[in-house]
C-alpha atoms as a PDB file:
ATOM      1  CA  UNK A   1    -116.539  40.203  89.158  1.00  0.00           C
ATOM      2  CA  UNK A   2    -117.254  40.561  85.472  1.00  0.00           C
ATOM      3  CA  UNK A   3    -114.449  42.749  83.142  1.00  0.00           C
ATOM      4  CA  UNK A   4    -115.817  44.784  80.196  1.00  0.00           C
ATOM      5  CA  UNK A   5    -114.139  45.149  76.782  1.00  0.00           C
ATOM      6  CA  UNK A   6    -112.986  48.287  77.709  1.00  0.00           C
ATOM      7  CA  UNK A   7    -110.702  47.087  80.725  1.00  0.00           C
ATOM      8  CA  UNK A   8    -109.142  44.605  78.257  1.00  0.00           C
ATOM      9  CA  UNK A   9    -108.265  46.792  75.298  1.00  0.00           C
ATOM     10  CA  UNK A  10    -104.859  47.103  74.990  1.00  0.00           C
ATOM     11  CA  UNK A  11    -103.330  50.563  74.000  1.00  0.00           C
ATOM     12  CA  UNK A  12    -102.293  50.784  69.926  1.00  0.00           C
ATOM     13  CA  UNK A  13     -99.575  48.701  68.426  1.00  0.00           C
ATOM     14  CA  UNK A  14     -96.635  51.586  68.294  1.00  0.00           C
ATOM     15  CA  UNK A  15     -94.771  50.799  65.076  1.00  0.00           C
ATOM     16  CA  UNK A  16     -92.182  52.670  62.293  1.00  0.00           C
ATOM     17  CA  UNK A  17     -94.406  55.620  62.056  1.00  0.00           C
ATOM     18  CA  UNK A  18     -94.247  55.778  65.561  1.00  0.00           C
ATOM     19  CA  UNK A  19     -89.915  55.626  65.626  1.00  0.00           C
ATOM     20  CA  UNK A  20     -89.657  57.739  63.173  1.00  0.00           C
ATOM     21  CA  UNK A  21     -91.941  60.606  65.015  1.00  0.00           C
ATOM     22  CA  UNK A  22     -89.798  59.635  68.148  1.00  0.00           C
ATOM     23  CA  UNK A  23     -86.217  59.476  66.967  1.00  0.00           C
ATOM     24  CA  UNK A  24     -86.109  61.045  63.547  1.00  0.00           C
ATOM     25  CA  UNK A  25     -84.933  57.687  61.917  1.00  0.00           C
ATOM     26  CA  UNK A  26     -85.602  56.338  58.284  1.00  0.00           C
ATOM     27  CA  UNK A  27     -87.071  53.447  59.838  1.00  0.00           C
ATOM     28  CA  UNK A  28     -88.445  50.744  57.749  1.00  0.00           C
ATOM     29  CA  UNK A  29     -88.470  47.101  56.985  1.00  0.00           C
ATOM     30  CA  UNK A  30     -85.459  46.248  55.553  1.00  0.00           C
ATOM     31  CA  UNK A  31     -83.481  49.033  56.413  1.00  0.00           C
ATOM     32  CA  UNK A  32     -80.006  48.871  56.528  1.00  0.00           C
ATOM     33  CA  UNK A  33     -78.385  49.782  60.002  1.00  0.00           C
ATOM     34  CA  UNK A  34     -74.891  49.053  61.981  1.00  0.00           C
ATOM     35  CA  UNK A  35     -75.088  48.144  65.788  1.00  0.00           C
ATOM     36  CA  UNK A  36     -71.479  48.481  67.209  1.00  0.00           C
ATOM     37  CA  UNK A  37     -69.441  48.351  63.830  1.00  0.00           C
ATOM     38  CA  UNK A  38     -71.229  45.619  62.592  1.00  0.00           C
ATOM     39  CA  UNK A  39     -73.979  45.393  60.039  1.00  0.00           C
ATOM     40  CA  UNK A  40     -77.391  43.907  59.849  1.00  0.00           C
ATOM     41  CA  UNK A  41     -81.279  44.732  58.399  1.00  0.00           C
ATOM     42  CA  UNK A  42     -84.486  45.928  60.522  1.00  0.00           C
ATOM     43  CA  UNK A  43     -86.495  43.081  60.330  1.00  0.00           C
ATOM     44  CA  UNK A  44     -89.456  44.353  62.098  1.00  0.00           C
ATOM     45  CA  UNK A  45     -91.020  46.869  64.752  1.00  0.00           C
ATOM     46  CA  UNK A  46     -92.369  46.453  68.151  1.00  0.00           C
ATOM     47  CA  UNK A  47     -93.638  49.289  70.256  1.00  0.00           C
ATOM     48  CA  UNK A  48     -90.506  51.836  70.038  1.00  0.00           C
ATOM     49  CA  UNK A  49     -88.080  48.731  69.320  1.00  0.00           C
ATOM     50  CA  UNK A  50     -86.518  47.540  66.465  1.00  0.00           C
ATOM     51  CA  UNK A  51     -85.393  44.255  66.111  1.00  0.00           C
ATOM     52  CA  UNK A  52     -82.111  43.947  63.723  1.00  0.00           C
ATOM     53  CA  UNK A  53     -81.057  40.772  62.270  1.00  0.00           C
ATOM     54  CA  UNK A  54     -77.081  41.311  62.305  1.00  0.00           C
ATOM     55  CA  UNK A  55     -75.162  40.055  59.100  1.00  0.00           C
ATOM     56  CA  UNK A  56     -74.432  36.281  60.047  1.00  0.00           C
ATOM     57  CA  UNK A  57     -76.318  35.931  62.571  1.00  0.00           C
ATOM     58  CA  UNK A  58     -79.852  33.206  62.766  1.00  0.00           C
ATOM     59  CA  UNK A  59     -82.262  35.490  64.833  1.00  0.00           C
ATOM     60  CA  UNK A  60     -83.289  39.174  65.583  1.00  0.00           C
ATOM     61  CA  UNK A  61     -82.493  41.103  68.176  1.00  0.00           C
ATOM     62  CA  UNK A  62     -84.267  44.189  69.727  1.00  0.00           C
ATOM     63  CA  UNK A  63     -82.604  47.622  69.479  1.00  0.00           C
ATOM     64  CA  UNK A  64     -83.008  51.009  70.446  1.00  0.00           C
ATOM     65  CA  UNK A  65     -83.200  53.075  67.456  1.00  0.00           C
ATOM     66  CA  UNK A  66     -81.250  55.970  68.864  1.00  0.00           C
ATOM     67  CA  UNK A  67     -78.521  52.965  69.223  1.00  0.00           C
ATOM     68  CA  UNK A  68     -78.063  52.211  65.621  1.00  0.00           C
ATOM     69  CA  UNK A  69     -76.399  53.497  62.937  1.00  0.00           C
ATOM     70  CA  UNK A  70     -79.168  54.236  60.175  1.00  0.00           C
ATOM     71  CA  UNK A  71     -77.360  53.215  56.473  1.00  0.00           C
ATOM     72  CA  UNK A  72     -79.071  55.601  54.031  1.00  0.00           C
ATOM     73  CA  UNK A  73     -79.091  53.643  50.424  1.00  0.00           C
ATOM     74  CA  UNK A  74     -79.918  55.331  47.786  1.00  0.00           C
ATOM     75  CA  UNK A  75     -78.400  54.878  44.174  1.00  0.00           C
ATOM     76  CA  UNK A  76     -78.255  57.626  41.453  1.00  0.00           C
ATOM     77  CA  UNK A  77     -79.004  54.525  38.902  1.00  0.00           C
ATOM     78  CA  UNK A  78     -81.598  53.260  40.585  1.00  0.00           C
ATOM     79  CA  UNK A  79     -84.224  55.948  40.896  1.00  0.00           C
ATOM     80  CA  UNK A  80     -86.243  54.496  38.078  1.00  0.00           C
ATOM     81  CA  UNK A  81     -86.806  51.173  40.147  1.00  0.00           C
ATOM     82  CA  UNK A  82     -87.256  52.552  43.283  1.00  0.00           C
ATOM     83  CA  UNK A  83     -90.050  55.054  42.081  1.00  0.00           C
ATOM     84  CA  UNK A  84     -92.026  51.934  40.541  1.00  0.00           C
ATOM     85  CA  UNK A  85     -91.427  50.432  43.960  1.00  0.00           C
ATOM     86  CA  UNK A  86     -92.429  52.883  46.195  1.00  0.00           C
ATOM     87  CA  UNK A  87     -96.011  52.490  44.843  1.00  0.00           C
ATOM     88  CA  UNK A  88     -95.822  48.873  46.289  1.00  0.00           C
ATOM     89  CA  UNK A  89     -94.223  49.703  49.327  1.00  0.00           C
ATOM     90  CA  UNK A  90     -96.443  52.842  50.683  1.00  0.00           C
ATOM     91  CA  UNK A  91     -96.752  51.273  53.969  1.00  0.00           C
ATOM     92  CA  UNK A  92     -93.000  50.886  54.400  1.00  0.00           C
ATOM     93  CA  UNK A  93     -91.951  54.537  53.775  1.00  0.00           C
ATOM     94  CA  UNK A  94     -91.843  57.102  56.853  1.00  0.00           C
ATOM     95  CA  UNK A  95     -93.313  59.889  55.817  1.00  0.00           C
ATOM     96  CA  UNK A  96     -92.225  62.050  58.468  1.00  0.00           C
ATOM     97  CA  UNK A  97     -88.519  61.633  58.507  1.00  0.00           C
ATOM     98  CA  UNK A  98     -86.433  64.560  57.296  1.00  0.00           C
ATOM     99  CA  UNK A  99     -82.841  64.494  56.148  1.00  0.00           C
ATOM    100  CA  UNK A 100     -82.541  68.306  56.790  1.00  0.00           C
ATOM    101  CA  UNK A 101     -82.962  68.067  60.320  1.00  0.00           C
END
């Protein structure tokens, strides 16, 4: 019995937008986050995972967000740079997380 494409298409690639929408997270490449006391940086995102490279450690594991601690760095000197970078970075920001929530 012959399959068509559209028995083989898989459903979209759920990514940062996606965990932020979901758990109200700054989540992003890079992002700075603490799993169980310890530190470590999102390294990337995979369907409603994130998988956290822990300070010291080789490899990435996966995480729930709602597990981590979300580190929100922002310095007062360093608005200047981070403007000129977030023109670079568009595809990294979540647009729909809130601090006021």
């Amino acid at each position: 019995m012959a399959t068509t494409n559209t028995e083989l298409k898989m459903p979209p690639r759920l990514g940062f937008e996606d965990i932020c929408a979901q758990f109200n997270v700054p989540a992003k490449k890079g992002a700075r986050v603490v799993y169980q006391g310890q530190p470590g940086t999102v390294t990337t995102a995979r369907g409603l995972m994130v998988r956290v490279r822990l300070d010291g450690m080789t490899w990435s594991r996966p995480y729930m967000p709602d597990e981590l601690e979300w580190i929100d760095e922002v310095d007062e000197g360093d608005e200047a740079s981070k403007a000129n970078d977030d023109d670079a970075r568009n595809d990294d920001r979540c647009t729909s997380y809130r601090q006021d929530a």
